[in-house]
PDB file of N, CA and C in Angstrom:
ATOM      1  N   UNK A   1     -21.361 -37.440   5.831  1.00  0.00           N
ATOM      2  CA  UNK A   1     -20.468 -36.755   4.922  1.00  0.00           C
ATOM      3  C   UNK A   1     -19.050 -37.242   5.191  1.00  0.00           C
ATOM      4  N   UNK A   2     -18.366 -37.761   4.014  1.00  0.00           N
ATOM      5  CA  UNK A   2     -17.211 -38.192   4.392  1.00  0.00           C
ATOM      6  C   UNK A   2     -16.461 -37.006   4.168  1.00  0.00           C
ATOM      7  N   UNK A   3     -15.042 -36.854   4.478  1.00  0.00           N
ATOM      8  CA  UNK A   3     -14.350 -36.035   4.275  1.00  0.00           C
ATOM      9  C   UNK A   3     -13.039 -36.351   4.535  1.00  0.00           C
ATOM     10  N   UNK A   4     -11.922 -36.285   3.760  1.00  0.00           N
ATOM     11  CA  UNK A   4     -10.800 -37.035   3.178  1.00  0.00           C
ATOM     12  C   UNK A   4      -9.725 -36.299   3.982  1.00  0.00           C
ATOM     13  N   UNK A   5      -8.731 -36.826   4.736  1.00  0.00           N
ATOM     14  CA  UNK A   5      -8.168 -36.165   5.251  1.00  0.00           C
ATOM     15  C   UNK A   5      -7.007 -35.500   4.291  1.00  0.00           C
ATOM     16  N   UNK A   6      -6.163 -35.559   3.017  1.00  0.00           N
ATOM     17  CA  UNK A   6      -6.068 -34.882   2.911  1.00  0.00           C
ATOM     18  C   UNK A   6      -6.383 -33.639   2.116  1.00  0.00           C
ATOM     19  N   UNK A   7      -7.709 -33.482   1.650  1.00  0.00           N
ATOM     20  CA  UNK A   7      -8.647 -31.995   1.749  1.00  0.00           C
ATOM     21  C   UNK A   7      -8.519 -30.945   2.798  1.00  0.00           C
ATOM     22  N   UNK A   8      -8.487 -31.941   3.938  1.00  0.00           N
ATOM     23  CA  UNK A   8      -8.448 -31.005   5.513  1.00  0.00           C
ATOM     24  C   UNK A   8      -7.053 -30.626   5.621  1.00  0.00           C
ATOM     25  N   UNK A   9      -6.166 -31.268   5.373  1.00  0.00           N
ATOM     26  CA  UNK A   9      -4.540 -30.475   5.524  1.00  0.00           C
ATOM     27  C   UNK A   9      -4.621 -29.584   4.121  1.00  0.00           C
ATOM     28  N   UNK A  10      -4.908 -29.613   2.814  1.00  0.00           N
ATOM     29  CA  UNK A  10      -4.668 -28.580   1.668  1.00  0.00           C
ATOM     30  C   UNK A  10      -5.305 -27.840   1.899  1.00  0.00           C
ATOM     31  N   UNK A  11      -6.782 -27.504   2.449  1.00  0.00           N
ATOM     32  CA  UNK A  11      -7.563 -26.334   3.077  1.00  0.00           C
ATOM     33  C   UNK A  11      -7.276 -25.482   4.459  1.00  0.00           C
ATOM     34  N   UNK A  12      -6.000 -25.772   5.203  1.00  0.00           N
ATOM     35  CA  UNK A  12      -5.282 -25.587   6.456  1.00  0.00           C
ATOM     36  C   UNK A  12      -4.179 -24.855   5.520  1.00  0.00           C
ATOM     37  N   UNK A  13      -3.457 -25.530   4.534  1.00  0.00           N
ATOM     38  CA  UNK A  13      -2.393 -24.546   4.675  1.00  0.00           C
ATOM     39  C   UNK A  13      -2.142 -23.894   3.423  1.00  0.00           C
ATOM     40  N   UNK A  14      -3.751 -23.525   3.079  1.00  0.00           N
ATOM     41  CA  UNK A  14      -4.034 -22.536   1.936  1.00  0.00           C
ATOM     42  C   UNK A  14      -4.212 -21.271   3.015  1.00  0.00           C
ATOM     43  N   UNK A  15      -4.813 -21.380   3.799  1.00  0.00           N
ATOM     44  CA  UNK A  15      -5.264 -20.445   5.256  1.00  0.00           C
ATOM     45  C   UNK A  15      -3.623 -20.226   5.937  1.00  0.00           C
ATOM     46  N   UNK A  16      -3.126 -20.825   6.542  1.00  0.00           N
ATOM     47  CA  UNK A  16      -1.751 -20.376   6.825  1.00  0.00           C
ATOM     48  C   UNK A  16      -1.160 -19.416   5.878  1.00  0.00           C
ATOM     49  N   UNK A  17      -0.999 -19.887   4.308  1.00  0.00           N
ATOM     50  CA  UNK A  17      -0.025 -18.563   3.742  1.00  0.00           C
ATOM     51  C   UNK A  17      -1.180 -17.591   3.196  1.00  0.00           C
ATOM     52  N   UNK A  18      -2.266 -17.606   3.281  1.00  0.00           N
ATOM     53  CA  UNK A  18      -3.409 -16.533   3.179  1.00  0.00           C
ATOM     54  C   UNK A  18      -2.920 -15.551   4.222  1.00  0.00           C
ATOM     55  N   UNK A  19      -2.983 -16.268   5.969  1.00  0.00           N
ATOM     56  CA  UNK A  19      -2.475 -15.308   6.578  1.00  0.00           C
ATOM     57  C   UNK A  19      -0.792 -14.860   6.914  1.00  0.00           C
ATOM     58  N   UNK A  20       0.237 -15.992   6.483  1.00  0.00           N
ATOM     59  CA  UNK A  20       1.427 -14.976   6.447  1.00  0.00           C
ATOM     60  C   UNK A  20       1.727 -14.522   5.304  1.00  0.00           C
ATOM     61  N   UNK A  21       1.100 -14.605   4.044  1.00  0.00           N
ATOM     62  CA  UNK A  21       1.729 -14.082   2.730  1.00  0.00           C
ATOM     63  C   UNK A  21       0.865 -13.223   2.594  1.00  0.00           C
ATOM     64  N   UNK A  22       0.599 -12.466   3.303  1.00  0.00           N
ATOM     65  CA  UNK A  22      -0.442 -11.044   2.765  1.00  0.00           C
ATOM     66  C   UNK A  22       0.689  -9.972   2.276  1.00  0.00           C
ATOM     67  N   UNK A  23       0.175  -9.483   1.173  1.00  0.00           N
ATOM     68  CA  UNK A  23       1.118  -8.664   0.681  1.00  0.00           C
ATOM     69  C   UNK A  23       0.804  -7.409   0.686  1.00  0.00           C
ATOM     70  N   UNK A  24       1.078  -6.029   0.863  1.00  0.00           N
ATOM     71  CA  UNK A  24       0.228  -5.278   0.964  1.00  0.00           C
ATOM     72  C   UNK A  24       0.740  -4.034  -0.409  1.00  0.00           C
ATOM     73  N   UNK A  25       0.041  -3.570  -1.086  1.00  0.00           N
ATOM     74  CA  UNK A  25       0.100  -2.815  -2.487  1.00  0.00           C
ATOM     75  C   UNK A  25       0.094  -1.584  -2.300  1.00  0.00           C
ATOM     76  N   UNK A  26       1.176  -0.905  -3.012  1.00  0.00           N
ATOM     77  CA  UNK A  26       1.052   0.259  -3.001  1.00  0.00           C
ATOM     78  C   UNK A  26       0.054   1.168  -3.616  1.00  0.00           C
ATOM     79  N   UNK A  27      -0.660   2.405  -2.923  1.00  0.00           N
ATOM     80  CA  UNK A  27      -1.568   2.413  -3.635  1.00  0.00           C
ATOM     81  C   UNK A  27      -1.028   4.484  -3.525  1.00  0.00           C
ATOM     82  N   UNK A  28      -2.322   5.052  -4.172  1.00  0.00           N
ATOM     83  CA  UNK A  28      -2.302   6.639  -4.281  1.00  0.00           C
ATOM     84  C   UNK A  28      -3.536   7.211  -4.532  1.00  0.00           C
ATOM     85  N   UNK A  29      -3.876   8.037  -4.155  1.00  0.00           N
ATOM     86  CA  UNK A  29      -4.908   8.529  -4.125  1.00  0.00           C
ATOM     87  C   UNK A  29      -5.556   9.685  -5.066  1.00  0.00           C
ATOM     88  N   UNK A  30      -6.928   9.653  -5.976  1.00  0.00           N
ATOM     89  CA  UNK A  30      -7.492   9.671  -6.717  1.00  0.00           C
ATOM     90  C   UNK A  30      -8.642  10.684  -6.654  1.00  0.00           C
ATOM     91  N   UNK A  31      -8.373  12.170  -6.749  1.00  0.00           N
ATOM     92  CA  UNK A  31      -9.827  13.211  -6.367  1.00  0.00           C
ATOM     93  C   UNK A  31     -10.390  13.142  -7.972  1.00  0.00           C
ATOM     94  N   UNK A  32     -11.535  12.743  -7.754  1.00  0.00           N
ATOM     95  CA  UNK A  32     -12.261  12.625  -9.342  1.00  0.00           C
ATOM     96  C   UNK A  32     -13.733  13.684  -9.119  1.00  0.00           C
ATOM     97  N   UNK A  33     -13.838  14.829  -9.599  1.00  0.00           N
ATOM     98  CA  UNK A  33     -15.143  15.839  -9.881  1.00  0.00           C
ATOM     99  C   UNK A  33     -15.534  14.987 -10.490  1.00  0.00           C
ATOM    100  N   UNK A  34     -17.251  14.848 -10.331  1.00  0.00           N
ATOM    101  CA  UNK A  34     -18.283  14.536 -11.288  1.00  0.00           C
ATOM    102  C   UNK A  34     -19.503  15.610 -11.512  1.00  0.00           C
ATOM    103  N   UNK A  35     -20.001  15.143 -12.308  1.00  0.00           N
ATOM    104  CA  UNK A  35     -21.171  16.233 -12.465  1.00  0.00           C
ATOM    105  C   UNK A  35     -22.495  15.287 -11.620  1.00  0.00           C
ATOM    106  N   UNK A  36     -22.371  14.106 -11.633  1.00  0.00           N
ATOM    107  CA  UNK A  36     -23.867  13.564 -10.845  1.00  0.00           C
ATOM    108  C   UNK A  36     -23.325  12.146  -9.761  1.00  0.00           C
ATOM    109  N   UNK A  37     -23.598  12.745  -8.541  1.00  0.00           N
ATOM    110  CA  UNK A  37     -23.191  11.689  -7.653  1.00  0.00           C
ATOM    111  C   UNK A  37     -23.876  10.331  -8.180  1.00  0.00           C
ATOM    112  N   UNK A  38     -24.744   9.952  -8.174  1.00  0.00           N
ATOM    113  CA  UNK A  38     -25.592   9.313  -8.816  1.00  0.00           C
ATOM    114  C   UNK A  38     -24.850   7.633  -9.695  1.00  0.00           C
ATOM    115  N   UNK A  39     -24.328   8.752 -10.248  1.00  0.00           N
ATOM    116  CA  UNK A  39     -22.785   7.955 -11.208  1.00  0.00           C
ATOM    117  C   UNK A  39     -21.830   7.417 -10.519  1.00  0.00           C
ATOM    118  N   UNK A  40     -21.550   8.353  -9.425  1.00  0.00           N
ATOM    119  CA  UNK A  40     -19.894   8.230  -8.745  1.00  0.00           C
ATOM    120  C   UNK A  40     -19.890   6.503  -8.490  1.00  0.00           C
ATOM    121  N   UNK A  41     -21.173   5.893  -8.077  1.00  0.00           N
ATOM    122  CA  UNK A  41     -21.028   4.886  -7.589  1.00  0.00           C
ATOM    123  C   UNK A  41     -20.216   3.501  -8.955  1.00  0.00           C
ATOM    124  N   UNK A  42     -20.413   4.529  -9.768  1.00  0.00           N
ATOM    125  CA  UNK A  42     -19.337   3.187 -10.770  1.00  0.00           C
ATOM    126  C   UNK A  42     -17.627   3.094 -10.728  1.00  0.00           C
ATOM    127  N   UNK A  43     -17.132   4.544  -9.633  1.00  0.00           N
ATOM    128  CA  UNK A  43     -16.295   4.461  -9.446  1.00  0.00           C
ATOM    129  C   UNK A  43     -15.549   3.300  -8.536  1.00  0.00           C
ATOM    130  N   UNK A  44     -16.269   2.178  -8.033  1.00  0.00           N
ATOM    131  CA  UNK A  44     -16.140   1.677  -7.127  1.00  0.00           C
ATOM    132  C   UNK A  44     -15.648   0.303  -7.943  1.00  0.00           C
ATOM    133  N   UNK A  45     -15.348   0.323  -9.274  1.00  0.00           N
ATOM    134  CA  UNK A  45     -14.387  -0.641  -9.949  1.00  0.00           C
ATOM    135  C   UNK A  45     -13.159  -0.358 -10.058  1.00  0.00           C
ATOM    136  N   UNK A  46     -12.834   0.713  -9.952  1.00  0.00           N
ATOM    137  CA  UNK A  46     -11.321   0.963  -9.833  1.00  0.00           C
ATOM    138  C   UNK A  46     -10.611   0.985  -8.869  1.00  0.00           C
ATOM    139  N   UNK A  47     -11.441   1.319  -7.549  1.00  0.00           N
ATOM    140  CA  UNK A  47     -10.772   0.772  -6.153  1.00  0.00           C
ATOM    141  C   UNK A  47     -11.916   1.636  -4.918  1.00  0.00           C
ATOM    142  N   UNK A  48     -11.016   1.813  -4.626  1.00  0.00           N
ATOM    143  CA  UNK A  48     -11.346   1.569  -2.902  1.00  0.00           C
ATOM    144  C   UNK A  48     -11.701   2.909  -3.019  1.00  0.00           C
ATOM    145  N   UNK A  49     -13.480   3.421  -2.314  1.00  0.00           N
ATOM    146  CA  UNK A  49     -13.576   5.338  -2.604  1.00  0.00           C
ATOM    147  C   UNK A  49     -13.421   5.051  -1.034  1.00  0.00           C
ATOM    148  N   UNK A  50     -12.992   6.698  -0.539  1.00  0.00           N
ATOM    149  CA  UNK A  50     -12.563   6.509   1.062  1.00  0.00           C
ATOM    150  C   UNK A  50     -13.456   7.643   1.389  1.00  0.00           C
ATOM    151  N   UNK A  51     -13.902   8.845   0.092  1.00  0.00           N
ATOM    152  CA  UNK A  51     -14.819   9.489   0.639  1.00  0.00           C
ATOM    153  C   UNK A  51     -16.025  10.347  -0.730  1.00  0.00           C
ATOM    154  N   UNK A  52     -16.441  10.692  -0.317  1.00  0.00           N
ATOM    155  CA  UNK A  52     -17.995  11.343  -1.632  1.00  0.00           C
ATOM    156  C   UNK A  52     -18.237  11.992  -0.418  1.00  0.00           C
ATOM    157  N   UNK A  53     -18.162  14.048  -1.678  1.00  0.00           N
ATOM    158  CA  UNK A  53     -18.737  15.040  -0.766  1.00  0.00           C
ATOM    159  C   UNK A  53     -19.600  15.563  -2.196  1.00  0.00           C
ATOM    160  N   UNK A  54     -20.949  15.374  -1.710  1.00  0.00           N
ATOM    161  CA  UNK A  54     -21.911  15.775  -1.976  1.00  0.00           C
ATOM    162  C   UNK A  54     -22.281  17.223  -2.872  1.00  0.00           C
ATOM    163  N   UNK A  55     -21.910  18.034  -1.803  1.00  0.00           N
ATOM    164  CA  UNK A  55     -21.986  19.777  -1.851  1.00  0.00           C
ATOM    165  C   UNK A  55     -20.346  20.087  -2.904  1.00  0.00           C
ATOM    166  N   UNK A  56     -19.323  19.552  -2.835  1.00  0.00           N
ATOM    167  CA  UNK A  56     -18.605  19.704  -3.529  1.00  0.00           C
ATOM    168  C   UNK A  56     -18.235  18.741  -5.085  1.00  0.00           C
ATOM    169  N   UNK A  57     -19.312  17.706  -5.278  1.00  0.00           N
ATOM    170  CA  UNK A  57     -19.185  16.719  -6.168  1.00  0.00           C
ATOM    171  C   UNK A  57     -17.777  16.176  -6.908  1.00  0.00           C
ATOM    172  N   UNK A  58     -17.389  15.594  -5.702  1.00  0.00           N
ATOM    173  CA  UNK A  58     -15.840  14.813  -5.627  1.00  0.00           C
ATOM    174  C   UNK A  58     -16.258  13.815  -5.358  1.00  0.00           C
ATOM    175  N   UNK A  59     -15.119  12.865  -5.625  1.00  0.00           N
ATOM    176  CA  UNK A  59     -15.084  11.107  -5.187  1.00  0.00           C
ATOM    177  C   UNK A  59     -13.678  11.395  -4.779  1.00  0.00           C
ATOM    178  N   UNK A  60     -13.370  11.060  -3.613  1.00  0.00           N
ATOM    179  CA  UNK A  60     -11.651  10.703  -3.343  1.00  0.00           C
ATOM    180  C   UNK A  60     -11.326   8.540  -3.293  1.00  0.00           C
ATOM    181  N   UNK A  61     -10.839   8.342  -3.641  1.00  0.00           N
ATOM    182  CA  UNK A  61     -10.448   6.950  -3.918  1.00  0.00           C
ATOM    183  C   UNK A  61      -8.742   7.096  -4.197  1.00  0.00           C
ATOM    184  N   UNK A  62      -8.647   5.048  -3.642  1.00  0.00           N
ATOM    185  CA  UNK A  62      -7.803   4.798  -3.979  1.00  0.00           C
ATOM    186  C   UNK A  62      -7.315   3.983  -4.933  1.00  0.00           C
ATOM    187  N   UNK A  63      -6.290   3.737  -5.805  1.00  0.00           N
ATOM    188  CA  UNK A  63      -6.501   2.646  -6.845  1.00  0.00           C
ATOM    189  C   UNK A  63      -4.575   2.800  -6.526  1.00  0.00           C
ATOM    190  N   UNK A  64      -4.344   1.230  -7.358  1.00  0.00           N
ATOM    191  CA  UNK A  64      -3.235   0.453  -6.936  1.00  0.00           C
ATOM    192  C   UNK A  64      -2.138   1.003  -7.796  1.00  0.00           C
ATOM    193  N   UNK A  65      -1.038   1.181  -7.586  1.00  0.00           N
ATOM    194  CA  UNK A  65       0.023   2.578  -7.546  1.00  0.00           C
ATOM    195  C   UNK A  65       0.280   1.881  -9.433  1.00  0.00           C
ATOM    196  N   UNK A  66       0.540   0.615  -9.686  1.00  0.00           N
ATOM    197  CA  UNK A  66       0.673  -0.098 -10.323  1.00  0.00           C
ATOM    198  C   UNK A  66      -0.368   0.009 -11.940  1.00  0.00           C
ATOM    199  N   UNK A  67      -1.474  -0.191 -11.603  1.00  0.00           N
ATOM    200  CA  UNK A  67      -2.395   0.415 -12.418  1.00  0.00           C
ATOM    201  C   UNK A  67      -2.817   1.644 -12.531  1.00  0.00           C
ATOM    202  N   UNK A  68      -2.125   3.052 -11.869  1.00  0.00           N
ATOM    203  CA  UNK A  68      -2.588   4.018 -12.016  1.00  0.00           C
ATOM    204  C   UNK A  68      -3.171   4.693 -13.175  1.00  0.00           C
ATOM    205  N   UNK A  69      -1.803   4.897 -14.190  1.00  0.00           N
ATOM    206  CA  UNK A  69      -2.100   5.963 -15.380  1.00  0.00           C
ATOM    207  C   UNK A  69      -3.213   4.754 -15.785  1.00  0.00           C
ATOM    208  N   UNK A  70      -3.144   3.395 -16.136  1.00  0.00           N
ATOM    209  CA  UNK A  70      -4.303   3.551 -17.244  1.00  0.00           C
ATOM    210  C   UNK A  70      -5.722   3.770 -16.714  1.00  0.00           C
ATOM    211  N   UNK A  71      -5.731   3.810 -14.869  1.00  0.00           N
ATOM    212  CA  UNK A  71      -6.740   4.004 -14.516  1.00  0.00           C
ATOM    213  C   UNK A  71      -7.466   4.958 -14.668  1.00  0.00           C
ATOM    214  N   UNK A  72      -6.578   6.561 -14.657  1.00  0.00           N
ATOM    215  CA  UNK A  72      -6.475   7.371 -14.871  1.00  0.00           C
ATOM    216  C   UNK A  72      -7.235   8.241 -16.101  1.00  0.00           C
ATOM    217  N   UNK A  73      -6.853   7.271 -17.002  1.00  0.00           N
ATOM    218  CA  UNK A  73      -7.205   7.424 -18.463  1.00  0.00           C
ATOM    219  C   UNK A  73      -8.544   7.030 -18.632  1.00  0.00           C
ATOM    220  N   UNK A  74      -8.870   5.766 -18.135  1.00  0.00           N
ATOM    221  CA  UNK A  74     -10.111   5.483 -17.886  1.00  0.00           C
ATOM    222  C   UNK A  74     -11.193   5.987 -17.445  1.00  0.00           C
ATOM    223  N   UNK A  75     -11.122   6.948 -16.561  1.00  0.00           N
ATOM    224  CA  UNK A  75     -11.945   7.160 -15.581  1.00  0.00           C
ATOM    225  C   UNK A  75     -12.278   8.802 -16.320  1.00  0.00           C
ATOM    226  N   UNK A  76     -11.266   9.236 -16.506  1.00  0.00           N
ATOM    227  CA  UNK A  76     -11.434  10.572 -16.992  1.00  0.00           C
ATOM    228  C   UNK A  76     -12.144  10.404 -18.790  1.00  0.00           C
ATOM    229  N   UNK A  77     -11.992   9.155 -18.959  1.00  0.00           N
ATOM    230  CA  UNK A  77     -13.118   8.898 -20.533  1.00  0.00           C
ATOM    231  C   UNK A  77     -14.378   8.889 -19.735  1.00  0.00           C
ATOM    232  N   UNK A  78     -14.809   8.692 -18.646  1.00  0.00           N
ATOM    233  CA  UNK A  78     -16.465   8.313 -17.927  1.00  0.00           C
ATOM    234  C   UNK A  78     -16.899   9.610 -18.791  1.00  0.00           C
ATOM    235  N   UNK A  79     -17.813   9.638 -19.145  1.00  0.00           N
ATOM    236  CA  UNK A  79     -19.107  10.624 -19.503  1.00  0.00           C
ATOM    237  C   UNK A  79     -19.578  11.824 -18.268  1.00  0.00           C
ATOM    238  N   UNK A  80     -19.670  10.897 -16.816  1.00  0.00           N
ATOM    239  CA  UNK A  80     -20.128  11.932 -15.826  1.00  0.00           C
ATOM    240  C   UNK A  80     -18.515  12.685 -15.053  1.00  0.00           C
ATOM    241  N   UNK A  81     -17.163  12.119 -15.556  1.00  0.00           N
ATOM    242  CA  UNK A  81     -16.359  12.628 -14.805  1.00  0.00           C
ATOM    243  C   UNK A  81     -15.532  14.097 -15.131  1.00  0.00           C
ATOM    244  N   UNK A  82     -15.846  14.982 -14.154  1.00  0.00           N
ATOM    245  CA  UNK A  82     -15.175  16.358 -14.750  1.00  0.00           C
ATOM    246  C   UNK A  82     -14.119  16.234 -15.244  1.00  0.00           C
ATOM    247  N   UNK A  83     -12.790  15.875 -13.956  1.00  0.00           N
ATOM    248  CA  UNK A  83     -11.461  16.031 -13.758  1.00  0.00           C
ATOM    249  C   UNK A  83     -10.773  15.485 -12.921  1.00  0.00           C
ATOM    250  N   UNK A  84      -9.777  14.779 -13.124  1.00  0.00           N
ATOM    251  CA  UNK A  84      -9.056  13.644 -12.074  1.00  0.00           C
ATOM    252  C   UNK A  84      -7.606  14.415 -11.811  1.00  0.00           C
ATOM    253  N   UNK A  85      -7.771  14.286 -10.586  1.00  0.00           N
ATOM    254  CA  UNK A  85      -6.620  14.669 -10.327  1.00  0.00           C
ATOM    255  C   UNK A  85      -5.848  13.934  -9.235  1.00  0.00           C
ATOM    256  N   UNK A  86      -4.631  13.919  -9.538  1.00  0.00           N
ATOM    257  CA  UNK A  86      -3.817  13.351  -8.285  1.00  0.00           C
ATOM    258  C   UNK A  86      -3.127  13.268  -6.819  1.00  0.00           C
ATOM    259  N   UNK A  87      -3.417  12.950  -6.114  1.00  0.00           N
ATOM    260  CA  UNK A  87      -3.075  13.438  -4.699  1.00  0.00           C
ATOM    261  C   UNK A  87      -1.914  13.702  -4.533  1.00  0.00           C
ATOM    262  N   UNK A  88      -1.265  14.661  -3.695  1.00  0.00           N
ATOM    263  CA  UNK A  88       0.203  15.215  -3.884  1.00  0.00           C
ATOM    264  C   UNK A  88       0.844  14.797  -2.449  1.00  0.00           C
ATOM    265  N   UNK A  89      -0.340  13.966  -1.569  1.00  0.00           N
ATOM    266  CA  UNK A  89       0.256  13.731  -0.282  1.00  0.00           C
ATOM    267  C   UNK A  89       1.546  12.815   0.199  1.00  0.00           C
ATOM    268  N   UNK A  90       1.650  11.671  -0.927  1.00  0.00           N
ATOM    269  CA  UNK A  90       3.163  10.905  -0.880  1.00  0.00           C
ATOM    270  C   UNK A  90       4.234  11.559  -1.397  1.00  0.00           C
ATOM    271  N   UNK A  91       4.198  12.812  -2.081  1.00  0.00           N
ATOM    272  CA  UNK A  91       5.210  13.671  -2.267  1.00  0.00           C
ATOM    273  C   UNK A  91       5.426  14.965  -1.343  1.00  0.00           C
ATOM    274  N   UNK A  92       5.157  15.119  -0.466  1.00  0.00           N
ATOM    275  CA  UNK A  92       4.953  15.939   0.490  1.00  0.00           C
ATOM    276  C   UNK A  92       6.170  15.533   1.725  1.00  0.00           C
ATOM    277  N   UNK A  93       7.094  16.188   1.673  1.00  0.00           N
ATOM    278  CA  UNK A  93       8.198  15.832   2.887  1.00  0.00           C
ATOM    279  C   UNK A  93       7.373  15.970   4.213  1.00  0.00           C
ATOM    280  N   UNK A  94       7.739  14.959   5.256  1.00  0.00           N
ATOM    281  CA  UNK A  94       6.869  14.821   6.464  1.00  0.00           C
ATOM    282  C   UNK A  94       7.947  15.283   7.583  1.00  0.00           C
ATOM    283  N   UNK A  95       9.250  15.793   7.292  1.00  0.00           N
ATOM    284  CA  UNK A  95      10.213  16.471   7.686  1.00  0.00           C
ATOM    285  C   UNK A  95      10.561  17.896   8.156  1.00  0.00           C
ATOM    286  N   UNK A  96      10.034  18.531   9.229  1.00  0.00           N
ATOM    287  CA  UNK A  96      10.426  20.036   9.501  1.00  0.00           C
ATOM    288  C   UNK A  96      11.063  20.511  10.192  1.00  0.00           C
ATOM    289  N   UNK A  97      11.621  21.786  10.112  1.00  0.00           N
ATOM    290  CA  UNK A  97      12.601  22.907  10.853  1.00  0.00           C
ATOM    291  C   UNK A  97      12.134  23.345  11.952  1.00  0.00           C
ATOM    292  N   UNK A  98      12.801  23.615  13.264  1.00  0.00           N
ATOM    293  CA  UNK A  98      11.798  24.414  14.183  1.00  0.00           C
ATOM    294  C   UNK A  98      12.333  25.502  14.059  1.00  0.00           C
ATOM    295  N   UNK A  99      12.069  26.257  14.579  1.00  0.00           N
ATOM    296  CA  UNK A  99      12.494  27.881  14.558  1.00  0.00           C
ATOM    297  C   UNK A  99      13.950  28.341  14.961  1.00  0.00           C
ATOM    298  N   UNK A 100      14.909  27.184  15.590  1.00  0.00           N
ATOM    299  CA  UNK A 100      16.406  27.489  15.068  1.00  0.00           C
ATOM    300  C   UNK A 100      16.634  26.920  13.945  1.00  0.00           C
ATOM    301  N   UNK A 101      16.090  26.236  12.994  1.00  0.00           N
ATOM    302  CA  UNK A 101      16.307  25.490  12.295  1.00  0.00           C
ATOM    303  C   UNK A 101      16.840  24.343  12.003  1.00  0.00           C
ATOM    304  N   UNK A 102      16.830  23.395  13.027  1.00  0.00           N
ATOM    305  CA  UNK A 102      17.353  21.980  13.534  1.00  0.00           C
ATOM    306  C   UNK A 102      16.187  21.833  12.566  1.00  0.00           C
ATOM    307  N   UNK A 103      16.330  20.679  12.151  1.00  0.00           N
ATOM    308  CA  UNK A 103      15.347  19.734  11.479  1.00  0.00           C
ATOM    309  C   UNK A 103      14.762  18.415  12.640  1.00  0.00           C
ATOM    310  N   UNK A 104      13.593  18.284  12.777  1.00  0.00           N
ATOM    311  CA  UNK A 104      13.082  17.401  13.497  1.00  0.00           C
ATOM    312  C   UNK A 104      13.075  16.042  13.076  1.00  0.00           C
ATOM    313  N   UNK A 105      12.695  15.352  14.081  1.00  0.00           N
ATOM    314  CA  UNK A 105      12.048  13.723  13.543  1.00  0.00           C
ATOM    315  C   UNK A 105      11.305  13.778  12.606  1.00  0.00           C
ATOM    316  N   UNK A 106      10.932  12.709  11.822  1.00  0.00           N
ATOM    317  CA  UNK A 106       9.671  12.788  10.878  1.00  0.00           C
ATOM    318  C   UNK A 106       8.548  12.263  11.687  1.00  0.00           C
ATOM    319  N   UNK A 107       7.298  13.182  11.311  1.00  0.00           N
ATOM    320  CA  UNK A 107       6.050  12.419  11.941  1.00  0.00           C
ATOM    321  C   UNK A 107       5.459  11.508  11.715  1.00  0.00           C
TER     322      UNK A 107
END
């Protein structure tokens, strides 16, 4: 097998900015009721599920901050999906008072 040297340097420093140009996306998180777990598993085109509870028939997922609403829109057209709702945890101050009321570090 021949192999051209430069193939071997353009396949080297496709891998170099693979690993320093990783970019990382903002994302938010996604509680979707269904009526049949069964289904939930098509949720797994819109992104990343982080958890499925059974006894409570939820999907929690994440999808990219960027594509949200039309994801949104999408998902809540599914046939098996109750109700989507949005996670309120990036709006949530991570900032508190102690009991003189100094305000602390953030956690």
């Amino acid at each position: 097998m021949d192999v051209r040297p430069e193939v071997v340097v353009a396949v080297a420093a496709n891998a170099e900015q693979g690993r320093n140009g990783v970019v990382i996306k903002d994302r938010i998180g996604l509680i979707v009721y269904v009526n049949a777990m069964k289904a939930s598993r098509q949720l797994r085109r819109f992104g990343n599920v982080y958890f499925t509870s059974k006894r409570e028939k939820y999907v929690f997922l994440y999808v990219d901050l960027e594509q949200y609403e039309r994801s949104v829109e999408t998902i809540a057209a599914l046939p098996f999906v109750d109700s989507v709702l949005r996670s309120e945890r990036p709006f949530i101050t991570e900032t508190y008072a102690n009991k003189k009321g100094k305000l602390q570090e953030e956690v």
